[in-house]
C-alpha atoms as a PDB file:
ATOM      1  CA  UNK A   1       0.387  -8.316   4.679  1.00  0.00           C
ATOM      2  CA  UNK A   2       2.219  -5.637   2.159  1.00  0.00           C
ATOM      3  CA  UNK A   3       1.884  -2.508   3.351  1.00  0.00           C
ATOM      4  CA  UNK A   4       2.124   0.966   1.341  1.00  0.00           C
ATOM      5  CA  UNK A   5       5.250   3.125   1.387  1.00  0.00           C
ATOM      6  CA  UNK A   6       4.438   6.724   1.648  1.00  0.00           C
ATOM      7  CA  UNK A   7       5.671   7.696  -2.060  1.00  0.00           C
ATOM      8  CA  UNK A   8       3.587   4.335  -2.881  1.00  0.00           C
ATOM      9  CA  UNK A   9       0.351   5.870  -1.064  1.00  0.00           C
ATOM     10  CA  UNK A  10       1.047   9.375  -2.959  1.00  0.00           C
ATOM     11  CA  UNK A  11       1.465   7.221  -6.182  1.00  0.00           C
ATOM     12  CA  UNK A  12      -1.763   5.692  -5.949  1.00  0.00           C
ATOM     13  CA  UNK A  13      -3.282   8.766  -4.755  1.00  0.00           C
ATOM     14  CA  UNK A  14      -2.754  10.558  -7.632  1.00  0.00           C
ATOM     15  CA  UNK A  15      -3.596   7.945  -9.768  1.00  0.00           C
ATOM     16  CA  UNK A  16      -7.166   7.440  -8.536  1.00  0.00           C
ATOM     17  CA  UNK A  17      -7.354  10.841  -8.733  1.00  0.00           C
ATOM     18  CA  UNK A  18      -6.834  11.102 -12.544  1.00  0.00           C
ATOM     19  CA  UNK A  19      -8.944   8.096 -12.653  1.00  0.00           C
ATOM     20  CA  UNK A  20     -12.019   9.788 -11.108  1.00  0.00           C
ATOM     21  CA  UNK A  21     -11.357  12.991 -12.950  1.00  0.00           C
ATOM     22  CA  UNK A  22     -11.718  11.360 -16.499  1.00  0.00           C
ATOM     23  CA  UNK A  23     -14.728   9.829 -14.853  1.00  0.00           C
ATOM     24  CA  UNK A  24     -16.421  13.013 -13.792  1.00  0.00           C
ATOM     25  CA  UNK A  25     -15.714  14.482 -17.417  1.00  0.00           C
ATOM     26  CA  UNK A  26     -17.277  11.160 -19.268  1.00  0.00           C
ATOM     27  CA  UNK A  27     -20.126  12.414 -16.422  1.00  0.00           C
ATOM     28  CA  UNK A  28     -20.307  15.222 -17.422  1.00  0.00           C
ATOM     29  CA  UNK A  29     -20.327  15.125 -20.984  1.00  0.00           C
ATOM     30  CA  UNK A  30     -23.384  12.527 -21.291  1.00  0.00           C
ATOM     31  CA  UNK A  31     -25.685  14.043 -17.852  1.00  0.00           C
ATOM     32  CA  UNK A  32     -24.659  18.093 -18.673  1.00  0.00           C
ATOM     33  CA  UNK A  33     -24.238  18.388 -15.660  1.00  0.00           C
ATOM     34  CA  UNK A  34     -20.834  18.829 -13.293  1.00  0.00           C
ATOM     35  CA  UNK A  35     -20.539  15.805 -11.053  1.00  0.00           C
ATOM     36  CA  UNK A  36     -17.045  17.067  -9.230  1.00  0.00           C
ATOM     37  CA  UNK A  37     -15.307  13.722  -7.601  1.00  0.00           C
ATOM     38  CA  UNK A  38     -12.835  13.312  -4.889  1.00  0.00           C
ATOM     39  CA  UNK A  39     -10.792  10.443  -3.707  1.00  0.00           C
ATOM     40  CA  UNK A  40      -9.437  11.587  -0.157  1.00  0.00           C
ATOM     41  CA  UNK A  41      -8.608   8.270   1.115  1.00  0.00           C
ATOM     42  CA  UNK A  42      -6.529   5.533  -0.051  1.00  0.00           C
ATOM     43  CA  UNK A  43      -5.226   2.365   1.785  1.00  0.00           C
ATOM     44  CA  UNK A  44      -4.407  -0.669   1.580  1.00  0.00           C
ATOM     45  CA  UNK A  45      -5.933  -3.212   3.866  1.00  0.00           C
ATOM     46  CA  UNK A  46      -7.593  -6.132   4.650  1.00  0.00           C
ATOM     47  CA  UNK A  47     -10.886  -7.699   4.327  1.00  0.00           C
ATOM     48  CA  UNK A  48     -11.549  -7.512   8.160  1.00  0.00           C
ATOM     49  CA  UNK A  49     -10.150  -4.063   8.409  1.00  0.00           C
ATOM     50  CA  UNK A  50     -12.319  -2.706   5.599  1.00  0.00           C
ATOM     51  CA  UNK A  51     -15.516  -4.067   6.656  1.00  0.00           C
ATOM     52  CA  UNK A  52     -14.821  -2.234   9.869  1.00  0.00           C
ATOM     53  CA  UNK A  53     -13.771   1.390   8.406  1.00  0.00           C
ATOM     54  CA  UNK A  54     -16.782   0.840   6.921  1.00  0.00           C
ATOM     55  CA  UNK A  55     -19.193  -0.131   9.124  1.00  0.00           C
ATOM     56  CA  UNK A  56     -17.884   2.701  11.501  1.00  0.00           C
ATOM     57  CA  UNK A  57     -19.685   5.173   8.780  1.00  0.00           C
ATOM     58  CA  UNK A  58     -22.642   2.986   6.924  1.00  0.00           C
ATOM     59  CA  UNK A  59     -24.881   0.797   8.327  1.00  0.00           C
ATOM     60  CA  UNK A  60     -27.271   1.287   5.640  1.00  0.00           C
ATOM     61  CA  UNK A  61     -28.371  -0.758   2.624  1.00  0.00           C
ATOM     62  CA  UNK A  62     -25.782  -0.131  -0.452  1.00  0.00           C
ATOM     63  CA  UNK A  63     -26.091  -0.005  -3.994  1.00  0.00           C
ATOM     64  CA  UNK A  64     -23.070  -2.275  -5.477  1.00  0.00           C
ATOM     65  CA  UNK A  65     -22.152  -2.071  -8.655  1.00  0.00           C
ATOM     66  CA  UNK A  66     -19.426  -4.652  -8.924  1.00  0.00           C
ATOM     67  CA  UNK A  67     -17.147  -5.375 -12.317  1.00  0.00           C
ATOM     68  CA  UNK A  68     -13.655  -8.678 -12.579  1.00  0.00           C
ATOM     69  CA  UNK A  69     -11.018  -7.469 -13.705  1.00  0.00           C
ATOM     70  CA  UNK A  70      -8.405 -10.391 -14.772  1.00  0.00           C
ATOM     71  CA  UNK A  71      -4.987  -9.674 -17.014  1.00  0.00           C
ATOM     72  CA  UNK A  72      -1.471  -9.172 -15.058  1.00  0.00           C
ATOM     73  CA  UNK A  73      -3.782  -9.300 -11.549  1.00  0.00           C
ATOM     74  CA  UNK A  74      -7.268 -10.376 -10.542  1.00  0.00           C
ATOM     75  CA  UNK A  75      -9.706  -8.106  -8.666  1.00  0.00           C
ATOM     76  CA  UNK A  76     -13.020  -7.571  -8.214  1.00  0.00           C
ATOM     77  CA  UNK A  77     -13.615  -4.173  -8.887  1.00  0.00           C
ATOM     78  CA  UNK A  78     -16.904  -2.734  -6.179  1.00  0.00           C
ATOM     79  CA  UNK A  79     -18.560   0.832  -6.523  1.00  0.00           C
ATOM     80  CA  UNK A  80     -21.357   1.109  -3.764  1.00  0.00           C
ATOM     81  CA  UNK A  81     -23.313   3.756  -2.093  1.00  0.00           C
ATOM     82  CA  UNK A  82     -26.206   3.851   0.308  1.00  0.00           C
ATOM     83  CA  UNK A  83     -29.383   2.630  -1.360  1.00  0.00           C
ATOM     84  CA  UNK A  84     -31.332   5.671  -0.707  1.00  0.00           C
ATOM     85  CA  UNK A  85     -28.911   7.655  -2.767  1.00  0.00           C
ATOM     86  CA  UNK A  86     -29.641   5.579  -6.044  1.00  0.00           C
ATOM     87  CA  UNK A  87     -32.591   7.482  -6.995  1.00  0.00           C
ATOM     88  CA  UNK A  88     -30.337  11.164  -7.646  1.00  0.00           C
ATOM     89  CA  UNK A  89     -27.968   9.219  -9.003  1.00  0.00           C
ATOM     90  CA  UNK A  90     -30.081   7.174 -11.311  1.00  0.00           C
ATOM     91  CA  UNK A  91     -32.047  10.435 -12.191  1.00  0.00           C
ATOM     92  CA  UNK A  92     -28.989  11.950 -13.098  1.00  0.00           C
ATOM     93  CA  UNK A  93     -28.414   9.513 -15.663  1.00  0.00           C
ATOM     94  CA  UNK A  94     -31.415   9.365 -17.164  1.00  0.00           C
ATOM     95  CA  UNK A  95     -32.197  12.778 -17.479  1.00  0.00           C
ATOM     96  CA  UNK A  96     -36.083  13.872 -17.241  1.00  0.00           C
ATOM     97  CA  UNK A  97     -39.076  13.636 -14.529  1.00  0.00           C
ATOM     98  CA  UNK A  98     -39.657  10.010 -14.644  1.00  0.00           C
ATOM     99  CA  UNK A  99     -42.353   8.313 -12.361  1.00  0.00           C
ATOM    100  CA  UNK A 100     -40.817   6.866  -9.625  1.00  0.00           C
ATOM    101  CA  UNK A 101     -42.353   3.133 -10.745  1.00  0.00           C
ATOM    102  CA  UNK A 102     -40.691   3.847 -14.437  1.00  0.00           C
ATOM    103  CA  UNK A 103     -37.937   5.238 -13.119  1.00  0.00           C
ATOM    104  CA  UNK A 104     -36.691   1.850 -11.139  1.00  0.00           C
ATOM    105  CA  UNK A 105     -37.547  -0.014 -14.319  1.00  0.00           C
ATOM    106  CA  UNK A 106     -33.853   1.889 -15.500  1.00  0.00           C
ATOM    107  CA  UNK A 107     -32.447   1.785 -12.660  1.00  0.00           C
ATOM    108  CA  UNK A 108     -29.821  -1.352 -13.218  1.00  0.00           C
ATOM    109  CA  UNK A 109     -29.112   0.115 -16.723  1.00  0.00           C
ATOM    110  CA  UNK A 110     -28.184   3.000 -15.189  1.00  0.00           C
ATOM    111  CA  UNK A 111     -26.424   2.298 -12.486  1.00  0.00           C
ATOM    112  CA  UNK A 112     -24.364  -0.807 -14.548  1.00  0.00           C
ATOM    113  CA  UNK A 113     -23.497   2.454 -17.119  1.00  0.00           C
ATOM    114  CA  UNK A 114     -22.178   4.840 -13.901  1.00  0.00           C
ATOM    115  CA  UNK A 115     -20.427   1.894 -12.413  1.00  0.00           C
ATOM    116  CA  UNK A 116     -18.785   0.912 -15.362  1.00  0.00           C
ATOM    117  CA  UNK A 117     -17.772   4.689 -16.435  1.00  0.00           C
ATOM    118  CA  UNK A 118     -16.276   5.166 -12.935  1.00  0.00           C
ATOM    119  CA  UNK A 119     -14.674   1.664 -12.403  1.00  0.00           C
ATOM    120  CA  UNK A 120     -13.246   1.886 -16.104  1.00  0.00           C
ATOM    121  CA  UNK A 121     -11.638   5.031 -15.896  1.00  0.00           C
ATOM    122  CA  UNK A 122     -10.014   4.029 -12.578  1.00  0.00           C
ATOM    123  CA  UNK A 123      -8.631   0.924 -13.728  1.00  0.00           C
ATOM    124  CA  UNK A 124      -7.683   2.436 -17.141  1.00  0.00           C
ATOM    125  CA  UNK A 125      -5.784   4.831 -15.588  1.00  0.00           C
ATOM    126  CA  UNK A 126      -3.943   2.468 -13.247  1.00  0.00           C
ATOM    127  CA  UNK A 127      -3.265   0.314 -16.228  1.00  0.00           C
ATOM    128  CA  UNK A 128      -2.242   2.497 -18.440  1.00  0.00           C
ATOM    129  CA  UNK A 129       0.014   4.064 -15.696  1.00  0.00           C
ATOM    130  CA  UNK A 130       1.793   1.065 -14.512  1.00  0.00           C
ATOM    131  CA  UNK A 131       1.955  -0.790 -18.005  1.00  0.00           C
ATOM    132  CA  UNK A 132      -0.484  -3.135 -16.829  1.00  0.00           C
ATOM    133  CA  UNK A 133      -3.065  -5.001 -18.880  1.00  0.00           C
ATOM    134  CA  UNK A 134      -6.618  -6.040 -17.736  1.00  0.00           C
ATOM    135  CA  UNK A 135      -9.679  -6.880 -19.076  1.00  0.00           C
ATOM    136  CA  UNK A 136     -13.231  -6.011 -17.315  1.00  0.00           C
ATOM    137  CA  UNK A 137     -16.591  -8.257 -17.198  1.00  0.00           C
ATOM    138  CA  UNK A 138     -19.748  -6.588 -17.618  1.00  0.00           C
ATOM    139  CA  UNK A 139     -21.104  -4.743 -14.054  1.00  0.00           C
ATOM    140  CA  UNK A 140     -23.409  -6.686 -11.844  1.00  0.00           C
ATOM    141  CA  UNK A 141     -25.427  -4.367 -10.010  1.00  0.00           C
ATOM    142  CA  UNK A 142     -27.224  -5.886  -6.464  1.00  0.00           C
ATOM    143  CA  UNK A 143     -28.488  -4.208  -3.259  1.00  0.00           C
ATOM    144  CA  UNK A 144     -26.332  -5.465  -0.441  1.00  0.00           C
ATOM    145  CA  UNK A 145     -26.029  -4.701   3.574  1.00  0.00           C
ATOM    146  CA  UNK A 146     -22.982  -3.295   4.837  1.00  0.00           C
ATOM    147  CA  UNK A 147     -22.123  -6.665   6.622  1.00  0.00           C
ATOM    148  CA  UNK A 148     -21.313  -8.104   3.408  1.00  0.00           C
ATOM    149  CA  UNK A 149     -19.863  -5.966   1.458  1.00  0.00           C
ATOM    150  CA  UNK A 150     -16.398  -7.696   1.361  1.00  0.00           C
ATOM    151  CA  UNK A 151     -17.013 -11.391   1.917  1.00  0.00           C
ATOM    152  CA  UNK A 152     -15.521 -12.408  -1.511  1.00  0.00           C
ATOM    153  CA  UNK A 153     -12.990 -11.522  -3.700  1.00  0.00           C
ATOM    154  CA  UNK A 154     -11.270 -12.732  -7.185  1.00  0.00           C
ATOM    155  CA  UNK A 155     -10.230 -15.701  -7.336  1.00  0.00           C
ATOM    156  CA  UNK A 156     -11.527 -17.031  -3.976  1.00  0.00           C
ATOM    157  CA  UNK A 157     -13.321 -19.939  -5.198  1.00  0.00           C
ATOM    158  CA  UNK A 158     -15.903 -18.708  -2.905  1.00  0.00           C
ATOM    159  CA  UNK A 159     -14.362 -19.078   0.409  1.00  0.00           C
ATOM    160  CA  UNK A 160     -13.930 -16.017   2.951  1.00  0.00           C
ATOM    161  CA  UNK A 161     -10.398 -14.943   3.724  1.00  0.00           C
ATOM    162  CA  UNK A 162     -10.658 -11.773   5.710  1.00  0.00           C
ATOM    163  CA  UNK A 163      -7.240 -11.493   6.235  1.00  0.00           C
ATOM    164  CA  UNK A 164      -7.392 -11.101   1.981  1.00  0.00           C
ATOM    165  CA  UNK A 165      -5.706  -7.309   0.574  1.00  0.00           C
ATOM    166  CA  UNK A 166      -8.484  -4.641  -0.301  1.00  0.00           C
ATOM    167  CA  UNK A 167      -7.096  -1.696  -1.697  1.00  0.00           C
ATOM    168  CA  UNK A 168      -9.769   1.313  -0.385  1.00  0.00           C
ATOM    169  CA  UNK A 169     -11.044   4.641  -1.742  1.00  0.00           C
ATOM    170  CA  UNK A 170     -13.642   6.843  -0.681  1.00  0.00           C
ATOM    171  CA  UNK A 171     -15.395   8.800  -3.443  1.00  0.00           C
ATOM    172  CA  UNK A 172     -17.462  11.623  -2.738  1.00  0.00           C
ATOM    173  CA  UNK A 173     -20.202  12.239  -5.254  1.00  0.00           C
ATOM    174  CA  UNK A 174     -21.328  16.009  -5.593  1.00  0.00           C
ATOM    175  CA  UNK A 175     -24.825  16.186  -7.095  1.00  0.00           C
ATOM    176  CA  UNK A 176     -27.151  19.129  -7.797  1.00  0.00           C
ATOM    177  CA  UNK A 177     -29.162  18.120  -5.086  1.00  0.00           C
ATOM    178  CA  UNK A 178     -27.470  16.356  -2.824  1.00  0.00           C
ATOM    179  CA  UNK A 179     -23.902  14.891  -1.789  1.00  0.00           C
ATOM    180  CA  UNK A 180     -23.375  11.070  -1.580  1.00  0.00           C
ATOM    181  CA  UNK A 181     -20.212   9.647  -0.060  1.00  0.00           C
ATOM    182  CA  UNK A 182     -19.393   6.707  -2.384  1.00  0.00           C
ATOM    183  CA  UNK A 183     -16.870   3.543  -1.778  1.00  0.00           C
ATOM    184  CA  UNK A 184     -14.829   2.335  -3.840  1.00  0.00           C
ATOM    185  CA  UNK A 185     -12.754  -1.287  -3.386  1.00  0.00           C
ATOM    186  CA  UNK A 186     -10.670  -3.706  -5.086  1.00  0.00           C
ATOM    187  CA  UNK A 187     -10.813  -6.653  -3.786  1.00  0.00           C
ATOM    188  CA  UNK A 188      -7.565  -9.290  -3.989  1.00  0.00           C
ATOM    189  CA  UNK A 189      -5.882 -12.213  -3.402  1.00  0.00           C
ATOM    190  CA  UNK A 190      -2.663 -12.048  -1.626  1.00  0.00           C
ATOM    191  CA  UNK A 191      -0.766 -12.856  -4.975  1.00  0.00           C
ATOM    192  CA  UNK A 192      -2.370 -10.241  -7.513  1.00  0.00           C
ATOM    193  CA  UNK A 193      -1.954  -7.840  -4.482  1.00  0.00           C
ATOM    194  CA  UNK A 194       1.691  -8.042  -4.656  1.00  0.00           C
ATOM    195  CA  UNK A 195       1.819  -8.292  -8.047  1.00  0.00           C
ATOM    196  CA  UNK A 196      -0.014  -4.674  -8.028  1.00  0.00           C
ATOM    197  CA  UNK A 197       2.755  -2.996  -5.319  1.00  0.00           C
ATOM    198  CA  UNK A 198       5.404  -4.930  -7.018  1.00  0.00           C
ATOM    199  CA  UNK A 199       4.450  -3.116 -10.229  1.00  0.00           C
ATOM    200  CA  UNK A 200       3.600   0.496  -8.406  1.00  0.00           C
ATOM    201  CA  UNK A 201       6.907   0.434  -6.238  1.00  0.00           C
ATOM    202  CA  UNK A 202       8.846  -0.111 -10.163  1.00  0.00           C
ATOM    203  CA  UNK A 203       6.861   3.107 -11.160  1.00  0.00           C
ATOM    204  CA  UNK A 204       7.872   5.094  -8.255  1.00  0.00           C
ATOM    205  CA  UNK A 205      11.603   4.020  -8.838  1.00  0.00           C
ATOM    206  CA  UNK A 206      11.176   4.723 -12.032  1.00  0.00           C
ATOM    207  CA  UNK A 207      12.545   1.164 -13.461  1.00  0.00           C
END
């Protein structure tokens, strides 16, 4: 499996890091209110070794807002959070004291709108950064368990390599009322994958 050189990791680092801070200011300007992101871990791993990091911290229900991206590489492109944490966030976006029935009536809308603000300005900003060109599907949003979180990927034709690349973040979403730790994964074959590094490792080099 590729593996990330350290000016590689940096690289991405920063990258995601632009990516969620054009996020946080499209945030901002349609809630009002400051929603600071962070992205303090990135790595690239595997399907097995993701599930596990992840497991290790969440056994919880998530909220997955999941977008394909296709163009120079295929991903699929997952934003997720624990289910109880949907509410804040869904409030956030829809501004106002809704019931709670009315307010899961929105709650897809609102979470496809967050998911695809955050997962857009990610992958714009890789894109744009590394001269890449993709194209996103609408978000699908679905409550999943922690288990299954990253039993397919692009371009699988539905069967379950764990050994496939996921490239990692963890987001951390500050809210008025409370702090939700978010997850953020791209999930590859082995051939988009080194398509991606082959492209970020030209960027570094500067060729």
């Amino acid at each position: 499996m590729i593996e990330l050189h350290e000016l590689e990791q940096d690289a991405l680092t920063e990258i995601f890091n632009i990516g969620v801070g054009i996020a946080a200011d499209a945030l901002y300007q349609m809630v009002g209110e400051q929603v600071p992101l962070s992205v303090p871990v990135v790595e690239l791993t595997s399907q097995r070794g993701a599930k596990r990091h992840y497991l290790d911290r969440e056994k919880r229900l998530l909220c997955a807002i999941r977008q394909t991206y296709t163009g120079e590489f295929t991903t699929d492109a997952v934003l997720m959070f624990p289910q109880e944490s949907s509410d804040a966030l869904v409030r956030m976006m829809v501004g106002g004291d809704f019931p709670s029935e009315q307010l899961a009536e929105m709650a897809t809308d609102a979470l496809s709108e967050l998911g695809n603000i955050v997962l857009n300005a990610v992958i714009s900003t890789l894109a744009s950064t590394l001269n890449l060109s993709l194209e996103g599907s609408l978000p699908d949003v679905s409550v999943i368990s922690s288990e299954s979180i990253f039993t397919q990927r692009a371009g699988s034709g539905g069967v379950i390599d764990e050994n496939a690349p996921v490239l990692a973040l963890m987001i951390d979403f500050e809210l008025s009322t409370q702090r939700a730790s978010g997850y953020l994964a791209f999930l590859m074959d082995t051939p988009s994958s080194e398509r991606l590094i082959g492209q970020l490792t030209r960027y570094v080099n500067g060729s």
